[in-house]
C-alpha atoms as a PDB file:
ATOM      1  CA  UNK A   1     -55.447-213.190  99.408  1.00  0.00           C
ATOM      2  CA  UNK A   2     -56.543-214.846  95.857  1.00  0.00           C
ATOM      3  CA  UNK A   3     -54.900-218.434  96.870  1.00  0.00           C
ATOM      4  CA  UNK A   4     -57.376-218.162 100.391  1.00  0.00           C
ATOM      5  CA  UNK A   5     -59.948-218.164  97.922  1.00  0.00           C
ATOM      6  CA  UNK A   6     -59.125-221.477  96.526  1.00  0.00           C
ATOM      7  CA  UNK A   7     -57.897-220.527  93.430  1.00  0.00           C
ATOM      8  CA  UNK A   8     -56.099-222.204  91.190  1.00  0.00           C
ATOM      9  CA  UNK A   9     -52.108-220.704  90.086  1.00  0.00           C
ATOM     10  CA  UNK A  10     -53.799-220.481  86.427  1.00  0.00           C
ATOM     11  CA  UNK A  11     -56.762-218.410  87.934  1.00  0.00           C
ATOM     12  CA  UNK A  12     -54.505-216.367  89.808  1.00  0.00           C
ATOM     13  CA  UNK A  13     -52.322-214.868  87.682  1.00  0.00           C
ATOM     14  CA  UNK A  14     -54.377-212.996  85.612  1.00  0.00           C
ATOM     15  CA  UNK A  15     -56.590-211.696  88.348  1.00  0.00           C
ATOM     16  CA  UNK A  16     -53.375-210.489  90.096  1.00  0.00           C
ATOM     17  CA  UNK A  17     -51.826-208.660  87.096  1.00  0.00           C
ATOM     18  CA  UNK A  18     -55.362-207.221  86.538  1.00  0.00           C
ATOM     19  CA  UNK A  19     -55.809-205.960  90.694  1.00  0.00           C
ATOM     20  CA  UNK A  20     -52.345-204.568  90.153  1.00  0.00           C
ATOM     21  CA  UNK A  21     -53.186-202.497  86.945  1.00  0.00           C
ATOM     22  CA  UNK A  22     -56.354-201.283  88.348  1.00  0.00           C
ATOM     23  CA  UNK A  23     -53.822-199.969  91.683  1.00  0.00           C
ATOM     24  CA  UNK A  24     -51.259-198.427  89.490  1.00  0.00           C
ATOM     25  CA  UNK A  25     -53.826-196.817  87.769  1.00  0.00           C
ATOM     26  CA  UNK A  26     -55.601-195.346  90.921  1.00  0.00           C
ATOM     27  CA  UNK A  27     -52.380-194.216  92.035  1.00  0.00           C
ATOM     28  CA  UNK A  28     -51.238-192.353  88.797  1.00  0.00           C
ATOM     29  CA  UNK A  29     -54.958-190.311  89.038  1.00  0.00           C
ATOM     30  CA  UNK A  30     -54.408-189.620  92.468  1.00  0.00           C
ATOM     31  CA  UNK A  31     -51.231-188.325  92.279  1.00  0.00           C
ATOM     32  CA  UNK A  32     -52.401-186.204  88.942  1.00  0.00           C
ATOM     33  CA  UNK A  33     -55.337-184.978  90.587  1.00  0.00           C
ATOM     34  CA  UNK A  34     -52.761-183.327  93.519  1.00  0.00           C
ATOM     35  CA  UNK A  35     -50.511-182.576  90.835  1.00  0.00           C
ATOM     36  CA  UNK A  36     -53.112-180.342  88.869  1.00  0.00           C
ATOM     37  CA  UNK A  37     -54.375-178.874  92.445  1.00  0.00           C
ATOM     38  CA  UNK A  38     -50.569-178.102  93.653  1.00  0.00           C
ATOM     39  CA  UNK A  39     -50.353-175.844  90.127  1.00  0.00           C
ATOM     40  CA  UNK A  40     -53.400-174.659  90.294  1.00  0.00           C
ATOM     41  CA  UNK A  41     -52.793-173.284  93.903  1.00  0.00           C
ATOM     42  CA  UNK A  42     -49.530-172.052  93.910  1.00  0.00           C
ATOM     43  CA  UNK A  43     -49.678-169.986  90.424  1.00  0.00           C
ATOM     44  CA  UNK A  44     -51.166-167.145  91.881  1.00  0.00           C
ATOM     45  CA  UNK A  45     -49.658-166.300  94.596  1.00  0.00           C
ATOM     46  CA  UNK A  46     -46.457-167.084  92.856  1.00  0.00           C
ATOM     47  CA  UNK A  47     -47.089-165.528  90.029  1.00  0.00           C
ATOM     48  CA  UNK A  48     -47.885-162.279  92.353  1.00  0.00           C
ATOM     49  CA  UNK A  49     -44.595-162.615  93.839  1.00  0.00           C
ATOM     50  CA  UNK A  50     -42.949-163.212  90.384  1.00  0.00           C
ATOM     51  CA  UNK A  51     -44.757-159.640  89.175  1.00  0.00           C
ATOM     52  CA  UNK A  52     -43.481-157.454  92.477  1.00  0.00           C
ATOM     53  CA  UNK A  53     -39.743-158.521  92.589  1.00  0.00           C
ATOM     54  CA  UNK A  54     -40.484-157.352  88.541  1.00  0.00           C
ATOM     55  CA  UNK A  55     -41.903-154.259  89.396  1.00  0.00           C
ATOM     56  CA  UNK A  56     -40.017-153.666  92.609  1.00  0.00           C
ATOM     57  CA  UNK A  57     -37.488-151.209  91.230  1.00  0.00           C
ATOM     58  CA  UNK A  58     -39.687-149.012  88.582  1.00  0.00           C
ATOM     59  CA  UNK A  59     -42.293-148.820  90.850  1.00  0.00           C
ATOM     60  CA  UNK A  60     -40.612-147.284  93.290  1.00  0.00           C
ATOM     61  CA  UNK A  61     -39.057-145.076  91.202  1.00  0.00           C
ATOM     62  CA  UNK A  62     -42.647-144.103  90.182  1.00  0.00           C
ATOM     63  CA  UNK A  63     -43.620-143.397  93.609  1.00  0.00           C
ATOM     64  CA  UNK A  64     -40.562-141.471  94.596  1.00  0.00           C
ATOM     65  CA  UNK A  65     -40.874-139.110  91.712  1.00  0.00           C
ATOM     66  CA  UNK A  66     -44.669-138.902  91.805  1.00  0.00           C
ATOM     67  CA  UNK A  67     -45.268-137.896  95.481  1.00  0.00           C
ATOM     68  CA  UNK A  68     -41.924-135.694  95.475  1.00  0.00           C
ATOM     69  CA  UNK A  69     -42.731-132.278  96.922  1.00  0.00           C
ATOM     70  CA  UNK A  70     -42.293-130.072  94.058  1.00  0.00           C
ATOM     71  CA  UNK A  71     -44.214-132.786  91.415  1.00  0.00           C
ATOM     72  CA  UNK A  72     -47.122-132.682  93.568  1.00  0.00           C
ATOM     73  CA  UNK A  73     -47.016-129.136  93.553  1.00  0.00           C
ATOM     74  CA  UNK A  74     -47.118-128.382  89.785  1.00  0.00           C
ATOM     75  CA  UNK A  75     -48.808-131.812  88.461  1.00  0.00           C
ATOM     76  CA  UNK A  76     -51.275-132.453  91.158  1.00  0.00           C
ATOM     77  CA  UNK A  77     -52.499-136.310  92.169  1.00  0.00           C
ATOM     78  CA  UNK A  78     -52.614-137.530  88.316  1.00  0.00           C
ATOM     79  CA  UNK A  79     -48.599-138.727  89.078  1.00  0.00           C
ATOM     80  CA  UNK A  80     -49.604-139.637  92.074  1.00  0.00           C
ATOM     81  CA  UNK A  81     -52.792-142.125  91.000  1.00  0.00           C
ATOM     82  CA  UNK A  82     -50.872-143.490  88.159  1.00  0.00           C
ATOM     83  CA  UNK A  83     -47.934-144.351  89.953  1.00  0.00           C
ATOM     84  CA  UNK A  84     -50.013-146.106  92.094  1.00  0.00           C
ATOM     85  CA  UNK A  85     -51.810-148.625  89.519  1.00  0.00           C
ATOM     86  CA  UNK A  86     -49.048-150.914  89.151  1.00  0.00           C
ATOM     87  CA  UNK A  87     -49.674-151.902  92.515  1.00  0.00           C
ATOM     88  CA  UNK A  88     -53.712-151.837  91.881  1.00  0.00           C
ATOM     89  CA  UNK A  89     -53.064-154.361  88.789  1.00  0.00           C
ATOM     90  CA  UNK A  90     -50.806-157.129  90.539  1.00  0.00           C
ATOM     91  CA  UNK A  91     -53.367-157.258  93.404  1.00  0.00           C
ATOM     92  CA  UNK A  92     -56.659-157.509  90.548  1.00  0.00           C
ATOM     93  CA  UNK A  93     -54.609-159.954  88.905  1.00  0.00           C
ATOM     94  CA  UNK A  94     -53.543-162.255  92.120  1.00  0.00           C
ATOM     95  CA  UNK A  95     -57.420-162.115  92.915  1.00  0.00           C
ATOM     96  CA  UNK A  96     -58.756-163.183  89.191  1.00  0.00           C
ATOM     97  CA  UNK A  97     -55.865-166.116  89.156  1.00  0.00           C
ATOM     98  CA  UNK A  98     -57.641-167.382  92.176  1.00  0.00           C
ATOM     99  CA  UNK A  99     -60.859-167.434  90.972  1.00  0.00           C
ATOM    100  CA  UNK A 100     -59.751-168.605  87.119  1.00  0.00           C
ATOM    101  CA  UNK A 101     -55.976-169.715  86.843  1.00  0.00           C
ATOM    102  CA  UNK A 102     -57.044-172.787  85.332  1.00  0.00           C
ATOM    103  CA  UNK A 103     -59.417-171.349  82.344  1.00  0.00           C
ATOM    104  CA  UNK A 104     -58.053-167.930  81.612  1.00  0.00           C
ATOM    105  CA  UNK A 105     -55.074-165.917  81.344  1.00  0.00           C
ATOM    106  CA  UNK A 106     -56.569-162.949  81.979  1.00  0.00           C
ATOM    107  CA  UNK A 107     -54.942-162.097  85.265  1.00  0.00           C
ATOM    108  CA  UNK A 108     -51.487-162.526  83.899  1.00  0.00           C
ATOM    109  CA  UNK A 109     -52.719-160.015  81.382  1.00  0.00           C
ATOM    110  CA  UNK A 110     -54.090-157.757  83.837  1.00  0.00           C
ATOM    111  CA  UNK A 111     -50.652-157.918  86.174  1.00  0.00           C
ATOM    112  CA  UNK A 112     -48.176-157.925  83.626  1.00  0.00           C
ATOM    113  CA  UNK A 113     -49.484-155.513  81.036  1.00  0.00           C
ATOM    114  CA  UNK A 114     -51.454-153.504  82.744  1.00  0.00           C
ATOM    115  CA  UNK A 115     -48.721-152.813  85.252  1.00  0.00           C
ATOM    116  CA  UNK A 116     -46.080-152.220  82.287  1.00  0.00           C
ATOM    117  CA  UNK A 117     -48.871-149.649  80.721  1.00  0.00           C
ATOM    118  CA  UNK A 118     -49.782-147.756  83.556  1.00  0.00           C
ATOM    119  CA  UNK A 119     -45.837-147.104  83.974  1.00  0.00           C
ATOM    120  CA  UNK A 120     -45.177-146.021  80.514  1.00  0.00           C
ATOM    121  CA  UNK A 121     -48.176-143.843  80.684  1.00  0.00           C
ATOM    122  CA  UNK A 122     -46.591-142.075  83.953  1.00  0.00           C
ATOM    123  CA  UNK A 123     -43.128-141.893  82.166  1.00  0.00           C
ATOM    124  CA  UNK A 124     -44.955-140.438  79.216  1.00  0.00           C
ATOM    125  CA  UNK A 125     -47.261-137.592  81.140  1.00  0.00           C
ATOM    126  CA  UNK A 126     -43.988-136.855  83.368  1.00  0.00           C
ATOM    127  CA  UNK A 127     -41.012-136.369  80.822  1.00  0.00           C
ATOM    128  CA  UNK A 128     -43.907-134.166  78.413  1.00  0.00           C
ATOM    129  CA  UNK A 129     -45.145-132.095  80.939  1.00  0.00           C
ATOM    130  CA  UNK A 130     -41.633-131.314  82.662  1.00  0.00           C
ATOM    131  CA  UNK A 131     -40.180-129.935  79.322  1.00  0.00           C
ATOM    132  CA  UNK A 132     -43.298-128.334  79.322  1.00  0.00           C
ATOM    133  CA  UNK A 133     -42.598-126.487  82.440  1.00  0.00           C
ATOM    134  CA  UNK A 134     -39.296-126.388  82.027  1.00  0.00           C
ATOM    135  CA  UNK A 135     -39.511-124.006  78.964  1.00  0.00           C
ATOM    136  CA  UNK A 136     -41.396-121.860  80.209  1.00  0.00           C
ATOM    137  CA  UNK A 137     -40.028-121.471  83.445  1.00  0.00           C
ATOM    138  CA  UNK A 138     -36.560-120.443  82.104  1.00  0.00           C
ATOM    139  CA  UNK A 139     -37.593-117.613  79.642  1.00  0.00           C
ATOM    140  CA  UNK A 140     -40.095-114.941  79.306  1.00  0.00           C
ATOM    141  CA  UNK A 141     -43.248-117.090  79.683  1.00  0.00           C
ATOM    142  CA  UNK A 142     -42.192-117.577  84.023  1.00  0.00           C
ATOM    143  CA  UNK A 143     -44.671-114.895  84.376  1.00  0.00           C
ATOM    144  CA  UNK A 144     -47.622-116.360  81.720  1.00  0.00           C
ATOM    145  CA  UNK A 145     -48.079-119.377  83.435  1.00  0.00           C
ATOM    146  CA  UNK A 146     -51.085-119.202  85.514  1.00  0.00           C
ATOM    147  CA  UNK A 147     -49.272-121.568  88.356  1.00  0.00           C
ATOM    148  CA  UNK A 148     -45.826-119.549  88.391  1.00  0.00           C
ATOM    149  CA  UNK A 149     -47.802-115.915  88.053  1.00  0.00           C
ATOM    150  CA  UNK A 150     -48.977-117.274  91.827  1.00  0.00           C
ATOM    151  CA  UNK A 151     -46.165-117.139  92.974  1.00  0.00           C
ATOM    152  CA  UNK A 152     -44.789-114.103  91.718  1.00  0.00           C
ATOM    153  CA  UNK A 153     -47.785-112.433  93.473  1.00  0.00           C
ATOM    154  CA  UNK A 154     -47.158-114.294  96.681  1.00  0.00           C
ATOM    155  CA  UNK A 155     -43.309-113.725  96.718  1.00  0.00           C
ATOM    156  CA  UNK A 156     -44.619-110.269  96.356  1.00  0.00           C
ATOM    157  CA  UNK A 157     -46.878-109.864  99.260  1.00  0.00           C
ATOM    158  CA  UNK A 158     -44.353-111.742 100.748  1.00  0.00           C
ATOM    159  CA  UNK A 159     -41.305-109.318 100.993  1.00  0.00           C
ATOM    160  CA  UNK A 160     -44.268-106.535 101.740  1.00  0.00           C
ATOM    161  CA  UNK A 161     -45.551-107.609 105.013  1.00  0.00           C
ATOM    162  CA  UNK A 162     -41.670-108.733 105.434  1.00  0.00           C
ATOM    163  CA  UNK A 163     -40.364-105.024 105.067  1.00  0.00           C
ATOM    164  CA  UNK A 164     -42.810-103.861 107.198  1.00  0.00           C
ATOM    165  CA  UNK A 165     -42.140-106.203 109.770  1.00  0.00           C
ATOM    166  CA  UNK A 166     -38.442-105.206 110.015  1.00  0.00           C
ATOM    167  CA  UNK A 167     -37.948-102.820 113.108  1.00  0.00           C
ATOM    168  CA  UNK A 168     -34.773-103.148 114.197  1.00  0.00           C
ATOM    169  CA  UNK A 169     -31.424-103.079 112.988  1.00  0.00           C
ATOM    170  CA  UNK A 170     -30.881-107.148 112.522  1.00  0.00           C
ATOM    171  CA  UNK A 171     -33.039-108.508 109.780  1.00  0.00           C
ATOM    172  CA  UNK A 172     -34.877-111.530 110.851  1.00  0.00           C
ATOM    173  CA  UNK A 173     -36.545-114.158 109.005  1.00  0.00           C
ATOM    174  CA  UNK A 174     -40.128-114.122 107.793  1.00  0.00           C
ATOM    175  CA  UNK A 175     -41.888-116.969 109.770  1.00  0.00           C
ATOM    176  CA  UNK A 176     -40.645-115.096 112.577  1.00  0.00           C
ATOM    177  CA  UNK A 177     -42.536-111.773 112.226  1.00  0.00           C
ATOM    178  CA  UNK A 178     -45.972-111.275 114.765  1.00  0.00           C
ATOM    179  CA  UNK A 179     -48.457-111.562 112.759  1.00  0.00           C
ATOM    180  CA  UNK A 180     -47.461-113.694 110.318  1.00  0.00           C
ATOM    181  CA  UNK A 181     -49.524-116.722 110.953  1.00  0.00           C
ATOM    182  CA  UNK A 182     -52.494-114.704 109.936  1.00  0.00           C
ATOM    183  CA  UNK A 183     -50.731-113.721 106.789  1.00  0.00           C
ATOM    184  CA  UNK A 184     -49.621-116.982 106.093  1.00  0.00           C
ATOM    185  CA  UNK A 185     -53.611-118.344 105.887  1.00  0.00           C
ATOM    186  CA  UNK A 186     -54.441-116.327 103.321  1.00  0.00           C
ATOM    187  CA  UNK A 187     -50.999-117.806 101.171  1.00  0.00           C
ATOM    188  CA  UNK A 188     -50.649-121.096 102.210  1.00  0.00           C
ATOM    189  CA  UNK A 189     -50.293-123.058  99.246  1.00  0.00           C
ATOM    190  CA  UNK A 190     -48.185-120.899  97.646  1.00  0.00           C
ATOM    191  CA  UNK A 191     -45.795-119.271 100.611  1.00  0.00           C
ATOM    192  CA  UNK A 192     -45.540-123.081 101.978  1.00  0.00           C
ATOM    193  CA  UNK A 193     -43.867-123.839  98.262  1.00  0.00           C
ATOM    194  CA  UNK A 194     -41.887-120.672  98.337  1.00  0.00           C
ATOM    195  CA  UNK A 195     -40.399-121.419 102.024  1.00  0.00           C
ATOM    196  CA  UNK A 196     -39.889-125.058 100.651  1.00  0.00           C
ATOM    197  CA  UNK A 197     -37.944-123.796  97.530  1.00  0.00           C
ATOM    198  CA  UNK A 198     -35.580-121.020  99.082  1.00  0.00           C
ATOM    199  CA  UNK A 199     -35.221-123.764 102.185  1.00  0.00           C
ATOM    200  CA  UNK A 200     -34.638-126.588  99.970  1.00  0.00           C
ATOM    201  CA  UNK A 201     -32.826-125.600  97.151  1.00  0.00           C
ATOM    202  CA  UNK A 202     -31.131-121.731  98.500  1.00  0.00           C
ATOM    203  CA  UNK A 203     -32.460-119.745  95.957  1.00  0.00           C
ATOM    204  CA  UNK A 204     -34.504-116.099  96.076  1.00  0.00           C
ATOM    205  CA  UNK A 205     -37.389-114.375  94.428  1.00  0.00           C
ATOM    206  CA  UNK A 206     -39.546-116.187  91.603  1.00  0.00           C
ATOM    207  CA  UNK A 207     -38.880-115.059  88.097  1.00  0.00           C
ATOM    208  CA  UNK A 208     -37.555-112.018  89.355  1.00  0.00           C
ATOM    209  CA  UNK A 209     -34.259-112.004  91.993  1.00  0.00           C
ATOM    210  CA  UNK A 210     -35.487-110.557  95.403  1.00  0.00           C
ATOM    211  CA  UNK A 211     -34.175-110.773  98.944  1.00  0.00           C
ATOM    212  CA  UNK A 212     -34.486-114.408 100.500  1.00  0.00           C
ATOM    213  CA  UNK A 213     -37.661-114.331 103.170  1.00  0.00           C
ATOM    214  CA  UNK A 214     -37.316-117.499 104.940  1.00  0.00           C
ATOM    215  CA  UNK A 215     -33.443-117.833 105.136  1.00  0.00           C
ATOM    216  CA  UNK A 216     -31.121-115.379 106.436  1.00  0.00           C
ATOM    217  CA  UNK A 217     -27.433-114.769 105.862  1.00  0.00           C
ATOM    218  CA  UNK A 218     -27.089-115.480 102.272  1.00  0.00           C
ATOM    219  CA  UNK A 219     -26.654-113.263  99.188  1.00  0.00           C
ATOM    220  CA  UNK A 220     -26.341-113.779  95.303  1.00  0.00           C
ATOM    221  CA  UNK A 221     -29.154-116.296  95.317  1.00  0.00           C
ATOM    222  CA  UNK A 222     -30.639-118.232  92.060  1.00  0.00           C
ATOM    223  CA  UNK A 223     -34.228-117.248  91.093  1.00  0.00           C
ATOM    224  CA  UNK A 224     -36.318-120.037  92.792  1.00  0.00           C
ATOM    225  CA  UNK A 225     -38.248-120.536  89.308  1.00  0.00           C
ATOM    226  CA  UNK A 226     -34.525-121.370  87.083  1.00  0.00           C
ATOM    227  CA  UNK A 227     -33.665-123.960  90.161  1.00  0.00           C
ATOM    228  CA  UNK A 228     -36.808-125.491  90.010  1.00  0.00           C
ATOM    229  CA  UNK A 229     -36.989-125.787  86.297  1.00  0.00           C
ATOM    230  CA  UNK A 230     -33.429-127.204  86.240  1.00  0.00           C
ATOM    231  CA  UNK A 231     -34.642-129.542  89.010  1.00  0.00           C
ATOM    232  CA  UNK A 232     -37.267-130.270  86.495  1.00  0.00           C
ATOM    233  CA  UNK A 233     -35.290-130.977  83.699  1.00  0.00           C
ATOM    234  CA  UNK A 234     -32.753-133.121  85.226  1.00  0.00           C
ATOM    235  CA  UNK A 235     -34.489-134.849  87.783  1.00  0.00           C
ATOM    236  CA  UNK A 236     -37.945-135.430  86.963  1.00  0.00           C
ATOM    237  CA  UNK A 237     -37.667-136.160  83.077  1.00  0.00           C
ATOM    238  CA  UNK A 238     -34.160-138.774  83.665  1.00  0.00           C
ATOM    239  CA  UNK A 239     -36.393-140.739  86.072  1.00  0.00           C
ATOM    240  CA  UNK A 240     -39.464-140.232  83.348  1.00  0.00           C
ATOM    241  CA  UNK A 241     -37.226-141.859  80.605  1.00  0.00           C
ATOM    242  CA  UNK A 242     -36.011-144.593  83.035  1.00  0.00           C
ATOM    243  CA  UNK A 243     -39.596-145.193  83.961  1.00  0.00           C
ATOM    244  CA  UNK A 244     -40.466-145.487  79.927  1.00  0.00           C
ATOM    245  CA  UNK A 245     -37.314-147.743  79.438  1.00  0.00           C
ATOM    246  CA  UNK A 246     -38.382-150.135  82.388  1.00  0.00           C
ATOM    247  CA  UNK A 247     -42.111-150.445  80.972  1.00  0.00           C
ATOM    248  CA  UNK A 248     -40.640-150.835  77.377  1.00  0.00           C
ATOM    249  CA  UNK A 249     -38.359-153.347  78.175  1.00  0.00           C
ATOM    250  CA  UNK A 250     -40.889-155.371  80.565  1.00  0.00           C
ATOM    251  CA  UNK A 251     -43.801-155.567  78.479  1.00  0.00           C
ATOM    252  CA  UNK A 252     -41.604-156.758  75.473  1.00  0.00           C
ATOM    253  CA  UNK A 253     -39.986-159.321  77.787  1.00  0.00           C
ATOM    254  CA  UNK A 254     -43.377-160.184  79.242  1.00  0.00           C
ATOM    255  CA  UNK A 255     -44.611-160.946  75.715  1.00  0.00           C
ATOM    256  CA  UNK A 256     -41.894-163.257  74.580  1.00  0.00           C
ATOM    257  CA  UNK A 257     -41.703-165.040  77.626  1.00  0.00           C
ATOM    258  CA  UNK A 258     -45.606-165.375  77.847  1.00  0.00           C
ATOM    259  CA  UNK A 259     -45.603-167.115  73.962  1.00  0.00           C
ATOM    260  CA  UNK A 260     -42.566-168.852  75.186  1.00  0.00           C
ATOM    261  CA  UNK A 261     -44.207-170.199  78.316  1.00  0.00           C
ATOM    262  CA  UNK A 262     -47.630-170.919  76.887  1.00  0.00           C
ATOM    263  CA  UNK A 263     -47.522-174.437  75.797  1.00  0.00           C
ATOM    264  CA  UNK A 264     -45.613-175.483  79.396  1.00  0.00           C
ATOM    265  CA  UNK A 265     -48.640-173.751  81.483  1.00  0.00           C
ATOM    266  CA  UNK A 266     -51.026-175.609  79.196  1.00  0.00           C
ATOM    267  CA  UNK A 267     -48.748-179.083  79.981  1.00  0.00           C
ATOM    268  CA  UNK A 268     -49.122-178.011  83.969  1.00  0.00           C
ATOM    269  CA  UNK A 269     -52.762-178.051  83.405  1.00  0.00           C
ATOM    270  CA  UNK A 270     -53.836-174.316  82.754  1.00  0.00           C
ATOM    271  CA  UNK A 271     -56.255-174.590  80.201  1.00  0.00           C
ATOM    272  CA  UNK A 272     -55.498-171.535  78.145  1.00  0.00           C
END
């Protein structure tokens, strides 16, 4: 192209070096330019993906435990709600890495951290609030508690309107008795746990032994209230302290690795 242009070799050379430079040099911007957009793109959502094969196992753990039956029952939706915010965090912190992966860290932050806190928290309120109940549903204090003192006047009415509603000489279950959807309405919350517990667990009576309503054909029956607070204290606070451990040991490993990591996310053009 330069010798149709009648130049001469001594004109050429340096024209050609200096084309080629200026080509090289195009190409090396392009190519950085789709570098920086290839990171900048595919952080998030891998970094989203990164944070739920993380939180995969603890969270649902959390879930398990915090929508279980009998946790619902005595703790209400506050499990329920914060077992839930890991979930909330990872999504608000794929959506603010979209918007500001390149200038802020902010949705690591939220995803990480906020995810390892909201766990902790959960492990915290569970295991304090189960050896809580536990204590008191083991000793004297059963029939103190506002929540248990329910049920001891439920279990009550209970095995009234089921005395009266034995006529013949075989004994027959509860639910079975005429009239005892119109009982029921006025118990529901509380003869719906009751049927749940003897059903679930085979036990009788609460804080008091009594003759099983809802299941027939067995005898020498735990009090409902000692199975539920051994439940309670085996079940629900182990999975509390594995919850703590897993938010523990992620938000310390998050922390490292994030100091570790900082200067290469700053190289791959994050400008934190």
């Amino acid at each position: 192209w330069l010798k149709g242009r009648g130049l001469s070799p001594l004109e050429i050379e340096p024209r050609y070096h200096h084309h080629k430079a200026r080509i090289m040099m195009h190409n090396a911007h392009i190519a950085g330019e789709y570098k920086g957009v290839n990171v900048l793109e595919a952080f998030p959502l891998g970094f989203a993906f990164f944070c739920i094969l993380l939180f995969a196992i603890p969270f649902v753990k959390g879930v398990r435990l915090a929508f279980n039956f009998d946790v619902i029952y005595w703790f209400g939706i506050v499990p329920m709600c914060a077992a839930l915010l890991p979930a909330i965090f990872i999504a608000g912190g794929y959506l603010v890495n979209r918007r500001q992966a390149g200038s802020t860290k902010t949705g690591i932050i939220i995803a990480m951290f906020g995810s390892g806190f909201a766990l902790l928290l959960l492990g915290n309120f569970m295991s304090l609030n189960a050896a809580k109940l536990v204590t008191k549903l083991e000793s004297s204090d059963c029939y103190n508690l506002q929540a248990s003192s329910a049920l001891v006047d439920a279990y009550a009415a209970a095995s009234d309107f089921w005395t009266e509603c034995q006529t013949g000489v075989d004994k027959i279950a509860i639910q079975d008795c005429e009239g005892y959807s119109e009982a029921f309405a006025e118990h529901k919350k509380t003869w719906t746990y009751l049927q749940h517990c003897e059903e679930q667990f085979l036990c009788a009576g609460w804080c008091s032994s009594r003759q099983p309503l809802w299941i027939l054909g067995t005898s020498s029956l735990d009090t409902c209230n000692v199975v539920i607070g051994q439940m309670m204290g085996e079940k629900v606070k182990r999975v509390s302290r594995q919850l703590m451990d897993w938010a523990l040991g992620l938000i310390s490993v998050a922390s490292v690795g994030f100091a570790l990591l900082l200067p290469a996310f700053r190289k791959a053009g994050l400008d934190w």
